[in-house]
Protein backbone atom coordinates (compact mmCIF):
# COMPACT_ATOMS: atom_id res chain seq x y z
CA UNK A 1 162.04 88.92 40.31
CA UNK A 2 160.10 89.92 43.48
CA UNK A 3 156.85 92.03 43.65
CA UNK A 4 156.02 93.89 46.60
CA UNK A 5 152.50 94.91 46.91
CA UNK A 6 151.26 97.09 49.38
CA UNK A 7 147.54 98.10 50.13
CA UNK A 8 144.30 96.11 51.86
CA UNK A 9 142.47 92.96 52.24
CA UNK A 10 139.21 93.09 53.07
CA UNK A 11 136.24 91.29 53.18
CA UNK A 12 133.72 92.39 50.13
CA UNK A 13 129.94 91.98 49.80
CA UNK A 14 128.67 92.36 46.57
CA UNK A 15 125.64 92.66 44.47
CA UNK A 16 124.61 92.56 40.92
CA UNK A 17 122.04 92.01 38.47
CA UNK A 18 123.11 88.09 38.58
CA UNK A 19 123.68 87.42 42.14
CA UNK A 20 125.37 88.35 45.24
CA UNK A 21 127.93 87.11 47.69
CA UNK A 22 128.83 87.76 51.48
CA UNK A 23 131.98 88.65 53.20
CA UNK A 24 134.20 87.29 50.45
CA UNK A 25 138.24 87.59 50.14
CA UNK A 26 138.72 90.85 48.66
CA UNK A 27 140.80 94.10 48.85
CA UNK A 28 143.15 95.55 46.53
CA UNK A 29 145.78 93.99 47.76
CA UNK A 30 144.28 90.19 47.30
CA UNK A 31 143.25 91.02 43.71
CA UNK A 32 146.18 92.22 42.68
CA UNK A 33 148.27 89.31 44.41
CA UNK A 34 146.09 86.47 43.20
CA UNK A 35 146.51 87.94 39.33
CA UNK A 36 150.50 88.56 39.80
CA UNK A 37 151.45 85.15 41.87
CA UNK A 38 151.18 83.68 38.31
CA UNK A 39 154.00 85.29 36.99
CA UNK A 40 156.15 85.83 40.22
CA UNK A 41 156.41 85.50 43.75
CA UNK A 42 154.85 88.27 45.88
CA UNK A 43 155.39 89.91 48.83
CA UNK A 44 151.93 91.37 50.47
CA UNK A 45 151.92 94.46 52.97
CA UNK A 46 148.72 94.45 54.64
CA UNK A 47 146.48 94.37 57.59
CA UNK A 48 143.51 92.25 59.08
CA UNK A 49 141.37 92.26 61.98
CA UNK A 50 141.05 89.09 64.65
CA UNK A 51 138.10 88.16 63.25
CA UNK A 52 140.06 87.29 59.53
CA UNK A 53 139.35 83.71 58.39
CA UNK A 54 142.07 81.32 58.35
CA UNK A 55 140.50 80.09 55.34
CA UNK A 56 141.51 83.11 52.87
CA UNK A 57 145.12 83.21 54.55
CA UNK A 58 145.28 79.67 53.59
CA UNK A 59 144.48 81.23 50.01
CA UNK A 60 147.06 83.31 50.46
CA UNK A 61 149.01 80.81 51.15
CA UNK A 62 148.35 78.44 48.69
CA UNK A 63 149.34 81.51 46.08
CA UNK A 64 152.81 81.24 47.65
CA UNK A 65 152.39 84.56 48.32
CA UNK A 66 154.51 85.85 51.20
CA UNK A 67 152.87 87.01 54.15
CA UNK A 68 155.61 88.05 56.31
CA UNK A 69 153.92 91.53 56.09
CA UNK A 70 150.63 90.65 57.24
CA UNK A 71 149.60 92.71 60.35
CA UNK A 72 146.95 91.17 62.56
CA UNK A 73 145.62 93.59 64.97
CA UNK A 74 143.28 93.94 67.86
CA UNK A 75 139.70 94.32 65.72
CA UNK A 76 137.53 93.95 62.66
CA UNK A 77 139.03 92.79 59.18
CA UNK A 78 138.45 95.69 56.35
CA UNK A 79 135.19 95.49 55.56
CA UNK A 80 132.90 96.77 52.21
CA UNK A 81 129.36 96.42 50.73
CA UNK A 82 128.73 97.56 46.83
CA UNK A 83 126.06 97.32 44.23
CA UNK A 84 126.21 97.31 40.79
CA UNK A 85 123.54 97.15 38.20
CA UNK A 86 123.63 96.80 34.48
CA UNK A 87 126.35 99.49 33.19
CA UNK A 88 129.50 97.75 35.48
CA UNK A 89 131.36 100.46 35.24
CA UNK A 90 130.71 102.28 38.61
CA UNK A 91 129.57 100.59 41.66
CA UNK A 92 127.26 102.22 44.36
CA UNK A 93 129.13 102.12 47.28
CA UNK A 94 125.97 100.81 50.52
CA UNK A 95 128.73 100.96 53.48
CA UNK A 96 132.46 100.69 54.55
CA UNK A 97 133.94 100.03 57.72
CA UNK A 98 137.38 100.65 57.30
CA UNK A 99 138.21 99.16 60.74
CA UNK A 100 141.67 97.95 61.82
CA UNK A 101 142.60 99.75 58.10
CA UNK A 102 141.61 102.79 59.40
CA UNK A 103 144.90 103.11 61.51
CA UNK A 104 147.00 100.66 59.09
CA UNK A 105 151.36 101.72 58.99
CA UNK A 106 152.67 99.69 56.67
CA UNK A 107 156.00 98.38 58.22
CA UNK A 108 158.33 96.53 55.33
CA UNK A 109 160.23 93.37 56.67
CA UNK A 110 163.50 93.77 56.09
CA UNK A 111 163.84 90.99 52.98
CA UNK A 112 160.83 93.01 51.58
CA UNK A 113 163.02 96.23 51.14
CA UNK A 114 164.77 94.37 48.24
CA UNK A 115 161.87 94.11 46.33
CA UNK A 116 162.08 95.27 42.93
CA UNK A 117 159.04 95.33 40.98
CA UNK A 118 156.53 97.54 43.37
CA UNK A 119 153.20 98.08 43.42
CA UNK A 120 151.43 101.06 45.89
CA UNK A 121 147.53 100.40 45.93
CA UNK A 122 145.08 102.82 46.71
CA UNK A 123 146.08 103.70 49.99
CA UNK A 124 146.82 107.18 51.45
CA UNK A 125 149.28 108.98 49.75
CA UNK A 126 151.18 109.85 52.71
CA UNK A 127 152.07 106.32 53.22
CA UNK A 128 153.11 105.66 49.61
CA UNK A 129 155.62 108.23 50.12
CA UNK A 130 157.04 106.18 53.08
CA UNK A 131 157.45 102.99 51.62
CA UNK A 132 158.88 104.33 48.81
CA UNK A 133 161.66 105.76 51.29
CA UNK A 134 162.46 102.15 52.58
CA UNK A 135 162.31 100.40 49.32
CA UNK A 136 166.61 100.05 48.28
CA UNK A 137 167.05 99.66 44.46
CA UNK A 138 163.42 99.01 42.67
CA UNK A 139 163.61 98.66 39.22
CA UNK A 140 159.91 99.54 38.88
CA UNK A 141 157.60 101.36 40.86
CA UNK A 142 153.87 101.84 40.12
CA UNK A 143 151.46 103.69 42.53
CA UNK A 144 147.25 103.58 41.92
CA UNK A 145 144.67 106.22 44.04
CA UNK A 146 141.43 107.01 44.22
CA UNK A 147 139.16 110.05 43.97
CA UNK A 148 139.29 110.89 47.74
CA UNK A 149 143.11 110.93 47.66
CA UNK A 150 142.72 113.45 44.74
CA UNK A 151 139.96 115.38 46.79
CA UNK A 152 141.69 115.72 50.14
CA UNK A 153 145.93 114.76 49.64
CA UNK A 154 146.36 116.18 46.45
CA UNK A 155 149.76 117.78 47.25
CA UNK A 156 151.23 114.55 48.90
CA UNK A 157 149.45 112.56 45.74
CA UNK A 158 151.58 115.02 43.64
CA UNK A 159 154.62 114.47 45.52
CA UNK A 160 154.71 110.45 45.00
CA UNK A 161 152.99 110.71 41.50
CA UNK A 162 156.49 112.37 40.86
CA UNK A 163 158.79 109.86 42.78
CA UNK A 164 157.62 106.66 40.79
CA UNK A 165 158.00 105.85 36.94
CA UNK A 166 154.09 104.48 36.44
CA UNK A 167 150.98 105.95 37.25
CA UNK A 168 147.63 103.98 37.17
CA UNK A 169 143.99 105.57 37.57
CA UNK A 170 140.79 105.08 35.98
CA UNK A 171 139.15 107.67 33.61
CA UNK A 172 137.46 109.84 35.43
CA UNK A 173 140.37 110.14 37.89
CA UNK A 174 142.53 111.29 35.44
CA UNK A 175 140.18 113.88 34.41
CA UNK A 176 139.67 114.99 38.36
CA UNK A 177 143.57 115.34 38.96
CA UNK A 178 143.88 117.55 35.13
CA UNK A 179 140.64 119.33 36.26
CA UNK A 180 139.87 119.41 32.25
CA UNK A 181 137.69 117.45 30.34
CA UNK A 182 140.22 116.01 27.68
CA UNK A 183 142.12 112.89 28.80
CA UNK A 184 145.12 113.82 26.55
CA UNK A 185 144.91 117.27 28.35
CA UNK A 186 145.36 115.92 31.59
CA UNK A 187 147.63 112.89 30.49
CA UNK A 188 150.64 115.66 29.60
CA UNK A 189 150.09 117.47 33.06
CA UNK A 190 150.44 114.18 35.27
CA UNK A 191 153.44 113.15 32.82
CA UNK A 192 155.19 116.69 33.55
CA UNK A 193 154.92 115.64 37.08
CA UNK A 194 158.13 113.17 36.07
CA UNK A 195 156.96 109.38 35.94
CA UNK A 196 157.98 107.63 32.57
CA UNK A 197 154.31 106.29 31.83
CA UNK A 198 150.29 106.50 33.05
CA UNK A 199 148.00 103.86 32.27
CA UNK A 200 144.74 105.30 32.50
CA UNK A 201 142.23 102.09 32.94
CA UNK A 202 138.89 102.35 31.02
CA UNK A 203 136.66 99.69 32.55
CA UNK A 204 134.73 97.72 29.32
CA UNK A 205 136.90 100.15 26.83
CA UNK A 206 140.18 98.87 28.06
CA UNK A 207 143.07 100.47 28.84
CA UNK A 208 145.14 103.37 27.56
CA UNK A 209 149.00 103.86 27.94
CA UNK A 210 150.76 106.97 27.77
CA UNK A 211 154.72 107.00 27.87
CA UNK A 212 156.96 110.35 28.49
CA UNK A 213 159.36 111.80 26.44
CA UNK A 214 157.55 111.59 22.95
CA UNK A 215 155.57 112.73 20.48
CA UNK A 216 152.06 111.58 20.99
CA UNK A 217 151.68 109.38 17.74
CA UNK A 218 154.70 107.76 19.15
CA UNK A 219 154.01 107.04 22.92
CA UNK A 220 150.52 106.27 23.14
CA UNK A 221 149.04 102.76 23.19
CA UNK A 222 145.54 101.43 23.70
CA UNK A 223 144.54 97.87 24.23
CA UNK A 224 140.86 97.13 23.93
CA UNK A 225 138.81 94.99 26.88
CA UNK A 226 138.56 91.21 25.92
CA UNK A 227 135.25 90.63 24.43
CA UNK A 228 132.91 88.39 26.99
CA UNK A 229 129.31 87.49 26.40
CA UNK A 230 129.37 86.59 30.62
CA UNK A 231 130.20 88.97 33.04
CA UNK A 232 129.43 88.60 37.11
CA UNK A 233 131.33 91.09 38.83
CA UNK A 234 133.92 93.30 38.07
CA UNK A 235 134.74 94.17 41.49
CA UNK A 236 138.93 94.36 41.81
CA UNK A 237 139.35 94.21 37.63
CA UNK A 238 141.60 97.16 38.08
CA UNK A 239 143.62 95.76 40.91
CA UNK A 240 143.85 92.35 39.00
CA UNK A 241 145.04 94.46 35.79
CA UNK A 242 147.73 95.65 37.60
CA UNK A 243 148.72 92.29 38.75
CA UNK A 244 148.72 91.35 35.31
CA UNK A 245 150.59 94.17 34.02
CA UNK A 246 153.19 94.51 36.38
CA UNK A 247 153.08 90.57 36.76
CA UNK A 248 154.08 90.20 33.16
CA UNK A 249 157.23 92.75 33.62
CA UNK A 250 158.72 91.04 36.51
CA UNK A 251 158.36 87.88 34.61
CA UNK A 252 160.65 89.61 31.34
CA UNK A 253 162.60 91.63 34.51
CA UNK A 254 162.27 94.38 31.34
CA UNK A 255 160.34 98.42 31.18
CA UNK A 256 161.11 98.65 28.06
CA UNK A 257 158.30 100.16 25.84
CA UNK A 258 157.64 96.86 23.67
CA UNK A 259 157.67 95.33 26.71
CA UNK A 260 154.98 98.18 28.52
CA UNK A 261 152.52 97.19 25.56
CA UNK A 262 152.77 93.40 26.03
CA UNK A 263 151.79 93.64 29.74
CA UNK A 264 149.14 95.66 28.87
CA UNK A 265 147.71 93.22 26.92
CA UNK A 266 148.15 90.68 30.01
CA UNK A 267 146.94 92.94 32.62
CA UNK A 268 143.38 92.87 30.40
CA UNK A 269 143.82 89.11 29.64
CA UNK A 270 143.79 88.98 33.51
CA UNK A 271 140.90 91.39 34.83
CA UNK A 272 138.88 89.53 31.30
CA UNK A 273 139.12 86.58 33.49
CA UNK A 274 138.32 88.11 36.90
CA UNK A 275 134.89 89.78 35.88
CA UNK A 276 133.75 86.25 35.14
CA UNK A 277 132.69 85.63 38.23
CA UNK A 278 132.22 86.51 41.42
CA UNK A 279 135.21 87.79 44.09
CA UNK A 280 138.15 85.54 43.17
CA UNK A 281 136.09 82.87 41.93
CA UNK A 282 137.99 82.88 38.65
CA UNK A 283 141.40 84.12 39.65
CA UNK A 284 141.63 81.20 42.35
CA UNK A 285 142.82 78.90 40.15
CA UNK A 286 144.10 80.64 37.10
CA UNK A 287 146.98 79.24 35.43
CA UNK A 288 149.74 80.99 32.65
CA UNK A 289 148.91 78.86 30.11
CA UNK A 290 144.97 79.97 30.32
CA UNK A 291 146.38 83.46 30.28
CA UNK A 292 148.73 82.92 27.18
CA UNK A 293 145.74 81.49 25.16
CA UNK A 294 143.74 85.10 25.36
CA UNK A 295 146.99 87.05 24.87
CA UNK A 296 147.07 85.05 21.54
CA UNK A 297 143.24 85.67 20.68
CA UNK A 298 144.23 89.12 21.56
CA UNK A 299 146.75 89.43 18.96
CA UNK A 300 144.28 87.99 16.22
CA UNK A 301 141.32 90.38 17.68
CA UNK A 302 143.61 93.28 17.13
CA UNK A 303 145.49 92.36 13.79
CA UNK A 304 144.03 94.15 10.79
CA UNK A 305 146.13 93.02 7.97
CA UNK A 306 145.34 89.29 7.94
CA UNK A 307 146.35 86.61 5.91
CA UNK A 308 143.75 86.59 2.98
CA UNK A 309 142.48 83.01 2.20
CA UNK A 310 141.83 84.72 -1.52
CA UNK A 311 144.46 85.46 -3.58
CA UNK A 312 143.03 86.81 -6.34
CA UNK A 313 141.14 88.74 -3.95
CA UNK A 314 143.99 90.02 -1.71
CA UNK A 315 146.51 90.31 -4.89
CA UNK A 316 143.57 93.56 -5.94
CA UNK A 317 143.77 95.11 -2.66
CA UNK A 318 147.18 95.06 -2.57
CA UNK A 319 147.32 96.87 -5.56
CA UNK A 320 144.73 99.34 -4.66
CA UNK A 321 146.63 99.96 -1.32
CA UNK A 322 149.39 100.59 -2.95
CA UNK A 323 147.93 103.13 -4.92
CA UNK A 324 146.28 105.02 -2.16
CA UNK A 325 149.60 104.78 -0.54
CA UNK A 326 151.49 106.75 -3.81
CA UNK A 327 148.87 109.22 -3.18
């Protein structure tokens, strides 16, 4: 099933404690594209400047993603500088020149209106609310912001927050749209808005999923961050766990709630594999089966009733359980 992504490609220069790199492929748009091509073809919505490499839309190319909504226009490409030092969760932002982006219209060709599975990136809310209009029957549509949008468009953020079914900020976003300090708290207030589910993305703590319609104990999910020893550059993990996400329900052409926890697991399988190094050094070439093997480790990291290699040992607990349990 088709995914439509819409939001930017830029060029990123980044910094950490292990390195740096220059005017690389980046943009919300490319992360999320390079994570989801793996599970489906995409459709990208975008703009560039003149000055774009050929090389990266080889890249895209190469993806198979679709680039019939590519604008080129008259100017520089999308361009941002960041810094991050040891705690990866927030970067320091050193400039942006937003560019060509700065004036960007998304315009949907007219096979892209069929898409089904669609994904709004952190782009003004205004614009979210206009592809949505021109997008026919989607089975899926998932929307992502940013604390500016929150700041200055709150009441057009509120307005598409309430036309799609998934939701998808960070932490601290969350928080800054409930205006309270309790992520449950302001979990219920974007759910009374009207979409079915908000993922609310954690950085190195994972990810936390939060469906309407029922009781807490019943609707909530978390999946943990994949355990790595090496870690580059998380610039575009969230974008990439999105393309993992909604990559893995386009695959199963399924939203239903078994289904919502699987791809939550794959959208952190995904962005485990993207902070690994630097830009899309690891995503480049990233195959399923490289994906399924971490989805599996995931299910052993996560299972805590194993099979006990003692069974005198595990007969006893049993028992002991079981008494607990009567209790």
């Amino acid at each position: 099933m088709s995914i439509l992504v819409v939001g930017s490609v830029a060029l990123d220069s980044v910094q950490t404690p292990f390195g740096r790199i220059k005017e690389a492929l980046g943009g919300s748009a490319t992360y999320f594209a390079a994570a989801s091509r793996m599970y489906n073809p995409v459709n990208l919505v975008a703009v560039v400047g003149t000055d774009f490499p050929q090389e990266h839309v080889q890249s895209f190319r190469e993806w198979g993603v679709n680039l019939d909504g590519l604008q080129v226009a008259e100017g520089k490409t999308f361009r941002w500088s960041g810094r991050y030092g040891y705690d990866m969760n927030t970067a320091e932002t050193l400039d942006t020149q937003l560019n060509v982006f700065a004036t960007f219209h998304p315009e949907l060709p007219e096979s892209y209106k069929e898409s089904e599975f669609v994904f709004l990136a952190n782009i003004d809310p205004v614009l979210q609310l206009e592809i949505l209009s021109q997008i026919r029957k989607p089975r899926l549509t998932v929307l992502d912001t940013m604390n500016y949008w929150i700041n200055y468009r709150k009441d057009a953020l509120t307005r598409v927050m309430s036309a799609v079914d998934i939701v998808l900020l960070n932490e601290a976003e969350t928080r800054q749209y409930g205006n309270t300090f309790s992520l449950i708290r302001s979990a219920r207030k974007i759910l009374s808005l009207g979409p079915k589910a908000l993922v609310v993305k954690k950085g190195e703590y994972g990810a936390v999923l939060f469906a309407n319609g029922g009781e807490l104990n019943d609707s909530f999910f978390f999946v943990p961050a994949y355990p790595l020893e090496k870690i580059q550059d998380p610039t575009g993990a969230g974008d990439s766990f999105a393309g993992g996400f909604i990559g893995y329900l386009a695959s199963r052409g399924s939203t239903e709630m078994a289904d919502l926890r699987r791809a939550m697991v794959h959208g952190s399988v995904v962005a485990s594999y993207t902070v690994e190094d630097f830009g899309l050094g690891r995503l480049r070439a990233l195959t399923r089966e490289q994906v399924q093997q971490r989805y599996l480790d995931f299910k052993r990291f996560t299972n805590f009733e194993p099979t006990c290699p003692w069974s005198d040992s595990c007969s006893h607990l049993a028992s002991v359980e079981g008494g607990l349990e009567g209790h």
